[in-house]
PDB file of N, CA and C in Angstrom:
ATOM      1  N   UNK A   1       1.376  18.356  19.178  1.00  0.00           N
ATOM      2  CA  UNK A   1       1.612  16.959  19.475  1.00  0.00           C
ATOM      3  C   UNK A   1       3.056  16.603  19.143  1.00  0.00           C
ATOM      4  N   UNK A   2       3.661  15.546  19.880  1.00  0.00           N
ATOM      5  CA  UNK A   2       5.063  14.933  19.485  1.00  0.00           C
ATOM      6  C   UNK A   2       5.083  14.388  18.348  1.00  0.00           C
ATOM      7  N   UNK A   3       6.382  14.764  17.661  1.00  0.00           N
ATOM      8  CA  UNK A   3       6.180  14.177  16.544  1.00  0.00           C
ATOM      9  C   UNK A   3       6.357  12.589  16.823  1.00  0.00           C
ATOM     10  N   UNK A   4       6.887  12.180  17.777  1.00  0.00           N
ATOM     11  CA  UNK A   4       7.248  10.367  17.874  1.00  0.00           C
ATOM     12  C   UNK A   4       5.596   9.738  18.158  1.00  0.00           C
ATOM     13  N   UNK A   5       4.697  10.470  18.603  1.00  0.00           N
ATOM     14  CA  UNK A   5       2.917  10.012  18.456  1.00  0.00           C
ATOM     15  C   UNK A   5       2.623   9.551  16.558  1.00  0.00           C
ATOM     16  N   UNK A   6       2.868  10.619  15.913  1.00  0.00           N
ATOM     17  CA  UNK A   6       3.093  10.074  14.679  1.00  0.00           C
ATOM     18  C   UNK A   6       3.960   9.301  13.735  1.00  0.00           C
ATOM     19  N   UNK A   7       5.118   9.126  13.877  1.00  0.00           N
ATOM     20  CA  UNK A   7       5.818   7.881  14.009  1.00  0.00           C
ATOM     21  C   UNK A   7       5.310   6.832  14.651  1.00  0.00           C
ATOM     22  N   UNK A   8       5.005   6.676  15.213  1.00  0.00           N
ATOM     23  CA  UNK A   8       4.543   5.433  16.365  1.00  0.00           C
ATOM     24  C   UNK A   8       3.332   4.924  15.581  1.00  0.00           C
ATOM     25  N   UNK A   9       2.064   5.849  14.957  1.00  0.00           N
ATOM     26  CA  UNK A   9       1.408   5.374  14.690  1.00  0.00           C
ATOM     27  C   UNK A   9       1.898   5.172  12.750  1.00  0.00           C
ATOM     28  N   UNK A  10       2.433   6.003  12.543  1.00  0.00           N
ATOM     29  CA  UNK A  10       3.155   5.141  10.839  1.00  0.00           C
ATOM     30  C   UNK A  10       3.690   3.903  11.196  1.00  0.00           C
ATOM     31  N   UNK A  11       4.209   3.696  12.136  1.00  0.00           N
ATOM     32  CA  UNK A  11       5.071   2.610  12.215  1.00  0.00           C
ATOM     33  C   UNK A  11       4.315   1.352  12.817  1.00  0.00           C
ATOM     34  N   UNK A  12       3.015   1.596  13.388  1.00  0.00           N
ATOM     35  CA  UNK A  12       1.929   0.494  13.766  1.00  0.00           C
ATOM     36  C   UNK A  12       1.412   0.149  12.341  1.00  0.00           C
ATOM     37  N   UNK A  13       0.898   1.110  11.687  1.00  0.00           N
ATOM     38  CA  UNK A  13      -0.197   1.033   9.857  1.00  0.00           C
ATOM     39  C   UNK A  13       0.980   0.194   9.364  1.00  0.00           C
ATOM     40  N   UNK A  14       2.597   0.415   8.907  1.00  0.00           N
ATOM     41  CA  UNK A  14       3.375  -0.307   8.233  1.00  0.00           C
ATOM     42  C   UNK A  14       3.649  -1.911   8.735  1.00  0.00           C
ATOM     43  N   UNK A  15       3.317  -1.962  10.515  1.00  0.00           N
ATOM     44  CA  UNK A  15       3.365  -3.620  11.009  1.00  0.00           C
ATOM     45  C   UNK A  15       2.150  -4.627  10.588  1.00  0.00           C
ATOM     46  N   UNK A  16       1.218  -3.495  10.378  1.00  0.00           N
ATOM     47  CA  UNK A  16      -0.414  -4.385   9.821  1.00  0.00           C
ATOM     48  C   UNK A  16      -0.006  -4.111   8.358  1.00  0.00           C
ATOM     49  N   UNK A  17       0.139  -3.874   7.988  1.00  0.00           N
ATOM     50  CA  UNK A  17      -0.024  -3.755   6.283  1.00  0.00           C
ATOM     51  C   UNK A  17       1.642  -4.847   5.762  1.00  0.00           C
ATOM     52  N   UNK A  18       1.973  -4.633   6.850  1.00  0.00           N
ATOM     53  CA  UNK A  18       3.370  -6.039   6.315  1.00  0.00           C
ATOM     54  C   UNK A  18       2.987  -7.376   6.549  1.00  0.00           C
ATOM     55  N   UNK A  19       2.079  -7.400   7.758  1.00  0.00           N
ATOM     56  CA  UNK A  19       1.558  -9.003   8.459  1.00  0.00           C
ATOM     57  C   UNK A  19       0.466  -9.517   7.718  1.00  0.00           C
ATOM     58  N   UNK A  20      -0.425  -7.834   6.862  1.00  0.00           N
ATOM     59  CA  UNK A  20      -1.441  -8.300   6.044  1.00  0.00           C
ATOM     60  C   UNK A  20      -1.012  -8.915   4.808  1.00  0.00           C
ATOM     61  N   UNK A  21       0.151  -8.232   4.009  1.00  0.00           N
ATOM     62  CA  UNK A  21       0.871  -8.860   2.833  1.00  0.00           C
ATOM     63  C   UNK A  21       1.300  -9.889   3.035  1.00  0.00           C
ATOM     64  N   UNK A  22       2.318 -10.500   3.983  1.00  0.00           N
ATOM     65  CA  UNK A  22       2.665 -11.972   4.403  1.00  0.00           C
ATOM     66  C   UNK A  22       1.451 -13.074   4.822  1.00  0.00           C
ATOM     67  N   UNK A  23       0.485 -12.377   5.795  1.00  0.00           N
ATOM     68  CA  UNK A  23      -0.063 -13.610   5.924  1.00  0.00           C
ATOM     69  C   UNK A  23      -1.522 -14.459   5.058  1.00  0.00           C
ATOM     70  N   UNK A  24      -1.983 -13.162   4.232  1.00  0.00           N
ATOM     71  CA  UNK A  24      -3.206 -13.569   3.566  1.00  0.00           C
ATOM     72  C   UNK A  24      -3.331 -14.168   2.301  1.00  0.00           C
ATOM     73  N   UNK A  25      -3.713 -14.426   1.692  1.00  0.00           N
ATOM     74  CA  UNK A  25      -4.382 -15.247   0.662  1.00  0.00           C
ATOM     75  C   UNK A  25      -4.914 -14.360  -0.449  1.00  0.00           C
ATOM     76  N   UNK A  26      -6.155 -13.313  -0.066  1.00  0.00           N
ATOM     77  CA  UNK A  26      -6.598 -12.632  -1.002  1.00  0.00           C
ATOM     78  C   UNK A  26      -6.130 -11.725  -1.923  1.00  0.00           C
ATOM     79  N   UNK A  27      -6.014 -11.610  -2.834  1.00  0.00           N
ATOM     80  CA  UNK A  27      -5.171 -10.379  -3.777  1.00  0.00           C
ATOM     81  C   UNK A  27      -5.680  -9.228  -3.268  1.00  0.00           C
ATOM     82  N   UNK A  28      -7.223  -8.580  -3.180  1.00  0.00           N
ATOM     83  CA  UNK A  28      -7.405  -7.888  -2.477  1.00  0.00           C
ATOM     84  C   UNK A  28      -7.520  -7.159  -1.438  1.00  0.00           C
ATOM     85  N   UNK A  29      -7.379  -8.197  -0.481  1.00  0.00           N
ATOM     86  CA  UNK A  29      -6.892  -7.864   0.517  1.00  0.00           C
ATOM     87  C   UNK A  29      -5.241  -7.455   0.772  1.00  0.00           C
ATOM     88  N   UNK A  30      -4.185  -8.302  -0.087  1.00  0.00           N
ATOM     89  CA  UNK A  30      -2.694  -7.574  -0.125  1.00  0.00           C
ATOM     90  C   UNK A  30      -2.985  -6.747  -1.087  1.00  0.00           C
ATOM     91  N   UNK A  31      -3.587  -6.310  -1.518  1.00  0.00           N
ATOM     92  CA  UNK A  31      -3.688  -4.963  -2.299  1.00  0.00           C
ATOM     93  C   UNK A  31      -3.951  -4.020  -1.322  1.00  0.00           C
ATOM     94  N   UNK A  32      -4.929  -3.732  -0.256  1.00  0.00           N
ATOM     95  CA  UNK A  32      -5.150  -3.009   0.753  1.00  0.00           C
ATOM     96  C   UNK A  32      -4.476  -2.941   1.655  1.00  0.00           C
ATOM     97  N   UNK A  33      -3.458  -3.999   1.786  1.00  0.00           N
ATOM     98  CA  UNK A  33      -2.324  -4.277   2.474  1.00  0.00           C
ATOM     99  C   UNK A  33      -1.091  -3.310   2.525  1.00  0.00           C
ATOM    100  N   UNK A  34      -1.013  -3.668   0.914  1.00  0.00           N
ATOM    101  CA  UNK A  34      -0.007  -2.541   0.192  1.00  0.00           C
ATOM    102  C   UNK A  34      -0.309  -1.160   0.850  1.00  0.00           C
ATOM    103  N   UNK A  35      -1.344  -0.536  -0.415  1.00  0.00           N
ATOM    104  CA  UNK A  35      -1.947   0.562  -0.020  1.00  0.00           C
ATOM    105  C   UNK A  35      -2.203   1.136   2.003  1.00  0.00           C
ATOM    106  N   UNK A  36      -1.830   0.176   2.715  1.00  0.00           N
ATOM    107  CA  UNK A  36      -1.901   0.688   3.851  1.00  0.00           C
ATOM    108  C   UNK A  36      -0.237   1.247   4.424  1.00  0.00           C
ATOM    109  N   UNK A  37       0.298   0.445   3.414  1.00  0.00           N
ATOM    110  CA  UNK A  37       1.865   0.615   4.122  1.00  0.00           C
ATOM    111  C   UNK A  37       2.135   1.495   3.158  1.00  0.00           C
ATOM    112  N   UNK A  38       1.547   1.776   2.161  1.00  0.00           N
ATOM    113  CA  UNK A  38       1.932   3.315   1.296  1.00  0.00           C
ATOM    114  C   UNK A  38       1.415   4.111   2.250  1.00  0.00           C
ATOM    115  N   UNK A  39       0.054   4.386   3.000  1.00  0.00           N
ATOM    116  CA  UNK A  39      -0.082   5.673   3.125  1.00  0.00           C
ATOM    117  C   UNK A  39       0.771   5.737   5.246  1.00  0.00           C
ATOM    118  N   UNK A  40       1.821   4.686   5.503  1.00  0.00           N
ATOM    119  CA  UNK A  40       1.813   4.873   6.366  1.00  0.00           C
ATOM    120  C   UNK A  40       3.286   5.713   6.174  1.00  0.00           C
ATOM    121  N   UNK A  41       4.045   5.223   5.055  1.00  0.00           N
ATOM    122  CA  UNK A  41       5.180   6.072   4.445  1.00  0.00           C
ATOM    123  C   UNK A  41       4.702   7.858   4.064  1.00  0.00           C
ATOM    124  N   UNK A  42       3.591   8.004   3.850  1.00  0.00           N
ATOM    125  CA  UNK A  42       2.794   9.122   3.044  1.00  0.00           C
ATOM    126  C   UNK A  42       2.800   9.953   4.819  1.00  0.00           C
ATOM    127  N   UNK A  43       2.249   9.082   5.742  1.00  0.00           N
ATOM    128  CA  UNK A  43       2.530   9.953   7.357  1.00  0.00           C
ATOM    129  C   UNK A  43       3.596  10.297   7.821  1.00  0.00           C
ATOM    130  N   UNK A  44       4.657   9.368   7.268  1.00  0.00           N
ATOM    131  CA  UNK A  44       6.274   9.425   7.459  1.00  0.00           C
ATOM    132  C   UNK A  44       6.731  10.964   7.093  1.00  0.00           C
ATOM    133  N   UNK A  45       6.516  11.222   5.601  1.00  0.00           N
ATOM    134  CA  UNK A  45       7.120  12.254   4.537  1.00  0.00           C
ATOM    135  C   UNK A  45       6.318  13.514   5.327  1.00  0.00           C
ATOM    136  N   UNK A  46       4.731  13.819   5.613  1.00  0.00           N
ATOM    137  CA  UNK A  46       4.323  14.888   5.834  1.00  0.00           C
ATOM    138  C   UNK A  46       4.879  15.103   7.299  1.00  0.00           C
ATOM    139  N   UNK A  47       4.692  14.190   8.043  1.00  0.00           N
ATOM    140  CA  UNK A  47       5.358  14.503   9.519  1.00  0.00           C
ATOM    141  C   UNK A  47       6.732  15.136   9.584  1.00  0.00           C
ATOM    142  N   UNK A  48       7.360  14.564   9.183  1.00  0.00           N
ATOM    143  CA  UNK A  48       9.001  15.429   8.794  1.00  0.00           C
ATOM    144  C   UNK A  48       9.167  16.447   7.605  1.00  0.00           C
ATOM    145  N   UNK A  49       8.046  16.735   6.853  1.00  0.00           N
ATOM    146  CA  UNK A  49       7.721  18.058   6.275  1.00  0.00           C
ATOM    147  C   UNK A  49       7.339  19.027   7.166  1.00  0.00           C
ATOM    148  N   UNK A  50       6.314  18.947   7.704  1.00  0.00           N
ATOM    149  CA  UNK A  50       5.857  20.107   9.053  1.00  0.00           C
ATOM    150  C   UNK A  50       6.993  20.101  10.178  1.00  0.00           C
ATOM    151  N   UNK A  51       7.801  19.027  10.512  1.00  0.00           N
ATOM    152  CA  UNK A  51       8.595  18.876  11.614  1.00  0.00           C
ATOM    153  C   UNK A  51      10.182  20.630  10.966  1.00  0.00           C
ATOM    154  N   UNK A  52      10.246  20.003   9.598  1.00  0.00           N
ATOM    155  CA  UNK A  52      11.295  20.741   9.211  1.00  0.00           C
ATOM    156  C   UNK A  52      11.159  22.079   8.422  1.00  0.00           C
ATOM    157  N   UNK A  53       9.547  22.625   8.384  1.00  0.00           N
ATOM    158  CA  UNK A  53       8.733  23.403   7.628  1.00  0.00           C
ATOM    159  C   UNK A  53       9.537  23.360   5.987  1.00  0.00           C
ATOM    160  N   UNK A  54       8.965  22.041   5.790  1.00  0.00           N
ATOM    161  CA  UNK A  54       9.366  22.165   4.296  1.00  0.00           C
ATOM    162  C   UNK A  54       8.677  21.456   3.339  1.00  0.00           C
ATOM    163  N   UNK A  55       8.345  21.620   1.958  1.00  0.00           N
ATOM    164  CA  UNK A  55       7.064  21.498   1.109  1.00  0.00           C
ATOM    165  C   UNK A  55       7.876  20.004   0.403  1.00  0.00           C
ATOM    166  N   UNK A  56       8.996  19.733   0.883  1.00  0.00           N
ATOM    167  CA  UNK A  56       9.261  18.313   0.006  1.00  0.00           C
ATOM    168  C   UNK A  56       8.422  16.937   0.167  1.00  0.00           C
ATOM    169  N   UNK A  57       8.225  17.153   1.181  1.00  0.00           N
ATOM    170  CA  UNK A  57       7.489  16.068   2.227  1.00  0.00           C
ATOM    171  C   UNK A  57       6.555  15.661   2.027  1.00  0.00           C
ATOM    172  N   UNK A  58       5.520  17.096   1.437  1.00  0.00           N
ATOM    173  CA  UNK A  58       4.303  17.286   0.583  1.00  0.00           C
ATOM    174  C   UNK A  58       4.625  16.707  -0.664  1.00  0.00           C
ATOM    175  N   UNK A  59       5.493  17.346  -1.219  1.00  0.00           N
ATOM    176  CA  UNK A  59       5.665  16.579  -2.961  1.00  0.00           C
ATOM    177  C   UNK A  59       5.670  15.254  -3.055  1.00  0.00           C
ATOM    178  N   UNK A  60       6.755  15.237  -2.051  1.00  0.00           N
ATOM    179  CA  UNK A  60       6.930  13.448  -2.418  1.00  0.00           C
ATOM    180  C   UNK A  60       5.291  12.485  -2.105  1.00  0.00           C
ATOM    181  N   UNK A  61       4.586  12.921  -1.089  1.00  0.00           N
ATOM    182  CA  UNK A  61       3.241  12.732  -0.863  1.00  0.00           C
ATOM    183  C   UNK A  61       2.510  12.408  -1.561  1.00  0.00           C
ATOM    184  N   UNK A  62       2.242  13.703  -2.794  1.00  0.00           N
ATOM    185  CA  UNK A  62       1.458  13.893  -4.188  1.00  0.00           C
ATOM    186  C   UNK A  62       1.892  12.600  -4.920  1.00  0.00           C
ATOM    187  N   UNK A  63       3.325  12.540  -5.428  1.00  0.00           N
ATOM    188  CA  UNK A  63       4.386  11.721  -6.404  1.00  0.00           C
ATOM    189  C   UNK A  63       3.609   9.920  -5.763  1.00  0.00           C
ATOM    190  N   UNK A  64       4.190   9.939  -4.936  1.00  0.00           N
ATOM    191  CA  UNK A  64       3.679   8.558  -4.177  1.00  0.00           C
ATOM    192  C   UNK A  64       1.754   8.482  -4.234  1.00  0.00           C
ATOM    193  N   UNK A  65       1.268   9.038  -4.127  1.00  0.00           N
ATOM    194  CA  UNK A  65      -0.233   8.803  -3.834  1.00  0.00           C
ATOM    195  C   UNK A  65      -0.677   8.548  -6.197  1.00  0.00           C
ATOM    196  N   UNK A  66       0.308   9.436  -6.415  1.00  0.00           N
ATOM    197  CA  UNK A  66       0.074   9.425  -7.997  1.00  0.00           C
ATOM    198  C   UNK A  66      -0.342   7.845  -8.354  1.00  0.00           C
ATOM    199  N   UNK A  67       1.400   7.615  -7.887  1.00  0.00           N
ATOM    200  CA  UNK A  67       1.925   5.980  -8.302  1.00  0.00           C
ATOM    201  C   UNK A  67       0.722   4.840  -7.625  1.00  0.00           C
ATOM    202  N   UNK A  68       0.011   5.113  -6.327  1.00  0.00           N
ATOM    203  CA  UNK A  68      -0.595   4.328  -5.395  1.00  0.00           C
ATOM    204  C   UNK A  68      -1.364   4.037  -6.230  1.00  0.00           C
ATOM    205  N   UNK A  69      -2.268   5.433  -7.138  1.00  0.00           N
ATOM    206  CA  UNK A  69      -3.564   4.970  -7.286  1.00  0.00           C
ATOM    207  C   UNK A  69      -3.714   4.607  -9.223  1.00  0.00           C
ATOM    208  N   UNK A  70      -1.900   4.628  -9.571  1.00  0.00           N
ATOM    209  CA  UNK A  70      -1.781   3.738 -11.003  1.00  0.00           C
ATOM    210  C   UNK A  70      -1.721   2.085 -10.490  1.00  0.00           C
ATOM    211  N   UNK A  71      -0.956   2.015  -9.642  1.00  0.00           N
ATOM    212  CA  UNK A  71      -1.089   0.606  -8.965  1.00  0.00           C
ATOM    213  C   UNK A  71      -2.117   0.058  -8.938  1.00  0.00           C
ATOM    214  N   UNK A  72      -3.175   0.520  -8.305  1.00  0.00           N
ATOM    215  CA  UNK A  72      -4.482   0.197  -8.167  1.00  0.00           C
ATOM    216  C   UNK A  72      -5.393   0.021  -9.359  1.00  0.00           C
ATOM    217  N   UNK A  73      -5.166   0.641  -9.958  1.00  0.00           N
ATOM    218  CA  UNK A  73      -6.218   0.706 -11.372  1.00  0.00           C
ATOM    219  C   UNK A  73      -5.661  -0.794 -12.382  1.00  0.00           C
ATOM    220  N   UNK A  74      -4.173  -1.057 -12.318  1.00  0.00           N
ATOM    221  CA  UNK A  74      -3.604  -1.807 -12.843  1.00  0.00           C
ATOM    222  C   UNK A  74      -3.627  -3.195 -12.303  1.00  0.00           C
ATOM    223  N   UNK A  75      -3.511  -3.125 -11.087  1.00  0.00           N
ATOM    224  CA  UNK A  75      -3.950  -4.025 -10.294  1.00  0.00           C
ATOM    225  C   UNK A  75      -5.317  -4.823 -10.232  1.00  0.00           C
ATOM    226  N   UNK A  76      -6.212  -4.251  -9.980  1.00  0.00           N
ATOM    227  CA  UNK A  76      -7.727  -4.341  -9.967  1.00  0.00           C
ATOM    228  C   UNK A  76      -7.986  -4.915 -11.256  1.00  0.00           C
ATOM    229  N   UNK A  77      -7.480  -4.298 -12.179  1.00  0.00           N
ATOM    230  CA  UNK A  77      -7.681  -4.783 -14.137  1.00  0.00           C
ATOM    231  C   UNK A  77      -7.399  -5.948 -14.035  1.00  0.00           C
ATOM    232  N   UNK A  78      -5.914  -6.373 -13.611  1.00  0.00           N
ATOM    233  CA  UNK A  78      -5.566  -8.160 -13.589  1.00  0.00           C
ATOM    234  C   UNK A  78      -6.352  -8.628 -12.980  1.00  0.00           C
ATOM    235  N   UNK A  79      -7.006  -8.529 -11.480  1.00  0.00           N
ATOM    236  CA  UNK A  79      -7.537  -9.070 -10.764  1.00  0.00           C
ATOM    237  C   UNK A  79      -8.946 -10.057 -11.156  1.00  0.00           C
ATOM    238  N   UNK A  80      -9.495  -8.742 -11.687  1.00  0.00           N
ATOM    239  CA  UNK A  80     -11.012  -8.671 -12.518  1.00  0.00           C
ATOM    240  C   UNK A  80     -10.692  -9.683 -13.712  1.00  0.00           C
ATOM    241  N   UNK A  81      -9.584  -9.917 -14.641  1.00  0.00           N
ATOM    242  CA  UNK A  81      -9.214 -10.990 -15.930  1.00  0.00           C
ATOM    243  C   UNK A  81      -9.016 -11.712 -14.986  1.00  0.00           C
ATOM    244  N   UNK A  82      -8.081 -12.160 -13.812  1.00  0.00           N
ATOM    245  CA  UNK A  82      -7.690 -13.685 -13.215  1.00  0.00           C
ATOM    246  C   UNK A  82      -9.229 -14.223 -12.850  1.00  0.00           C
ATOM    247  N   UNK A  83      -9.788 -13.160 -12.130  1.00  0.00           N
ATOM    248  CA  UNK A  83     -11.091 -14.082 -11.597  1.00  0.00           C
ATOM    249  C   UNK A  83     -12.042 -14.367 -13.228  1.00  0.00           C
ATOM    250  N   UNK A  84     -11.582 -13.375 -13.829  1.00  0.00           N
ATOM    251  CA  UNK A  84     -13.018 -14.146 -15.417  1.00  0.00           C
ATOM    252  C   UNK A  84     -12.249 -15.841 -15.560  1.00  0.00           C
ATOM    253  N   UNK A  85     -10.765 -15.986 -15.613  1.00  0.00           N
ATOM    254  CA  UNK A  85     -10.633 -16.958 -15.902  1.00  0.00           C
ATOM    255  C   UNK A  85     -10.448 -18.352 -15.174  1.00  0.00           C
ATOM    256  N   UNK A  86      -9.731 -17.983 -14.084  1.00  0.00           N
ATOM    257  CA  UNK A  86     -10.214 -18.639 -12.463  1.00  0.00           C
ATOM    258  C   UNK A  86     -10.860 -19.122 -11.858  1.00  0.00           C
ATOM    259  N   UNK A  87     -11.963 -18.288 -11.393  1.00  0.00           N
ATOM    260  CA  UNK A  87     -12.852 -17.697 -10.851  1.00  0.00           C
ATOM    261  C   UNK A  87     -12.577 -18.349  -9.474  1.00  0.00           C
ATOM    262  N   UNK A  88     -11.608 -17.681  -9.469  1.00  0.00           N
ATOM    263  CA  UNK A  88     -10.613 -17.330  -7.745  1.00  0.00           C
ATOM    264  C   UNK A  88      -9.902 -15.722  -7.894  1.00  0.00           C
ATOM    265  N   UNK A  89      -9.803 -15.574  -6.616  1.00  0.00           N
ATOM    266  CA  UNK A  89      -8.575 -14.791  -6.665  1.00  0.00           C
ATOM    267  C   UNK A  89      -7.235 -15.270  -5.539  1.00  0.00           C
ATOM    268  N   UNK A  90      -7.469 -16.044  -5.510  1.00  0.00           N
ATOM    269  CA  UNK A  90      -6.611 -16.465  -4.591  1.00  0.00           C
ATOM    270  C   UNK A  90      -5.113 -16.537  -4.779  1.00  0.00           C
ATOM    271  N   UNK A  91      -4.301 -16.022  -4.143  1.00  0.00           N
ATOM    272  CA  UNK A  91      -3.154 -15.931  -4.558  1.00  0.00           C
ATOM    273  C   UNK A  91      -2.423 -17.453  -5.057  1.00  0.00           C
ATOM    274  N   UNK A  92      -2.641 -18.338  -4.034  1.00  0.00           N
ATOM    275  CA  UNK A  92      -1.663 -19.260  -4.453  1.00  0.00           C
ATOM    276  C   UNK A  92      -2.481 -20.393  -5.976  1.00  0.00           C
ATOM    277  N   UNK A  93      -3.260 -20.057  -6.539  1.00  0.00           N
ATOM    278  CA  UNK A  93      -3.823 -20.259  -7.738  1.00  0.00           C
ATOM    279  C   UNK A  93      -3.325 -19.758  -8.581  1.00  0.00           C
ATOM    280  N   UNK A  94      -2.185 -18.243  -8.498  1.00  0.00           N
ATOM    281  CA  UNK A  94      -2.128 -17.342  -9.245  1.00  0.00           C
ATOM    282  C   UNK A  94      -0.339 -18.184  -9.837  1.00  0.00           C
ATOM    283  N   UNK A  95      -0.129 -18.580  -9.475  1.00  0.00           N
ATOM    284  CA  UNK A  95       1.274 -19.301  -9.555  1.00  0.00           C
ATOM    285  C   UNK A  95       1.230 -19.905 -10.858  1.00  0.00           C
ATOM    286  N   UNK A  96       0.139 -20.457 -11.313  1.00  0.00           N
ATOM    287  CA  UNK A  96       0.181 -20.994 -12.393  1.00  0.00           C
ATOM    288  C   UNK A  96      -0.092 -19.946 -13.667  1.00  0.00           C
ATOM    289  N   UNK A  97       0.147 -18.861 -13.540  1.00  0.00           N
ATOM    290  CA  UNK A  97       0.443 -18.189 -15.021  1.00  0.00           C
ATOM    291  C   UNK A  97       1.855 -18.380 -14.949  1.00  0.00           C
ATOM    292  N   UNK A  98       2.707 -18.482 -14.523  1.00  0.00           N
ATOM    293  CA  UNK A  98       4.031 -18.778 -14.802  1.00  0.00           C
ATOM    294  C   UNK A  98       4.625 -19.378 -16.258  1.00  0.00           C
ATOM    295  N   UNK A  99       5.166 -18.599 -16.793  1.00  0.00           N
ATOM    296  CA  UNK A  99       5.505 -18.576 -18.205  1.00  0.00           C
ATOM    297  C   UNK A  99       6.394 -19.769 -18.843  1.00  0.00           C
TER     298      UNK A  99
END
């Protein structure tokens, strides 16, 4: 297959996962948001790893998916305390922890 088929489609996952972060409301949902435009960077790195037969592409892959799924765990933790105290998650509620 061309490699511009896979580009094309990293570069569709990164237009939904940017329109999902800008336009929604839910923390969870821009959390999945995020996580979609990570793994569309994650198609980026392996595609031009196989394109150039080289294992960096892969590493950086591993390194990034590491960080994705500390994000997540850290993420989810606040989420789970805002809604005990909330009991929203709604982003623009979230404004008021402001120090």
């Amino acid at each position: 297959m061309p490699i511009y088929y896979f580009l094309g489609l990293s570069a569709f996952m990164f237009v939904i996962g940017f329109l999902g972060v800008l336009t929604r409301r839910n923390a969870l949902v821009i959390f999945m948001s995020l996580e979609m435009m990570f793994n569309s960077a994650n198609l980026v790195f392996v595609t031009f790893a196989a394109y150039y037969q080289s294992m960096v592409g892969q590493l950086s892959v591993f390194f990034v998916m590491t960080v994705a799924a500390a994000e997540v765990a850290v993420g989810l933790a606040l989420m789970v305390e805002i809604f005990r105290t909330k009991h929203s998650i709604d982003v623009d509620q979230m404004s008021n922890l402001k120090g």
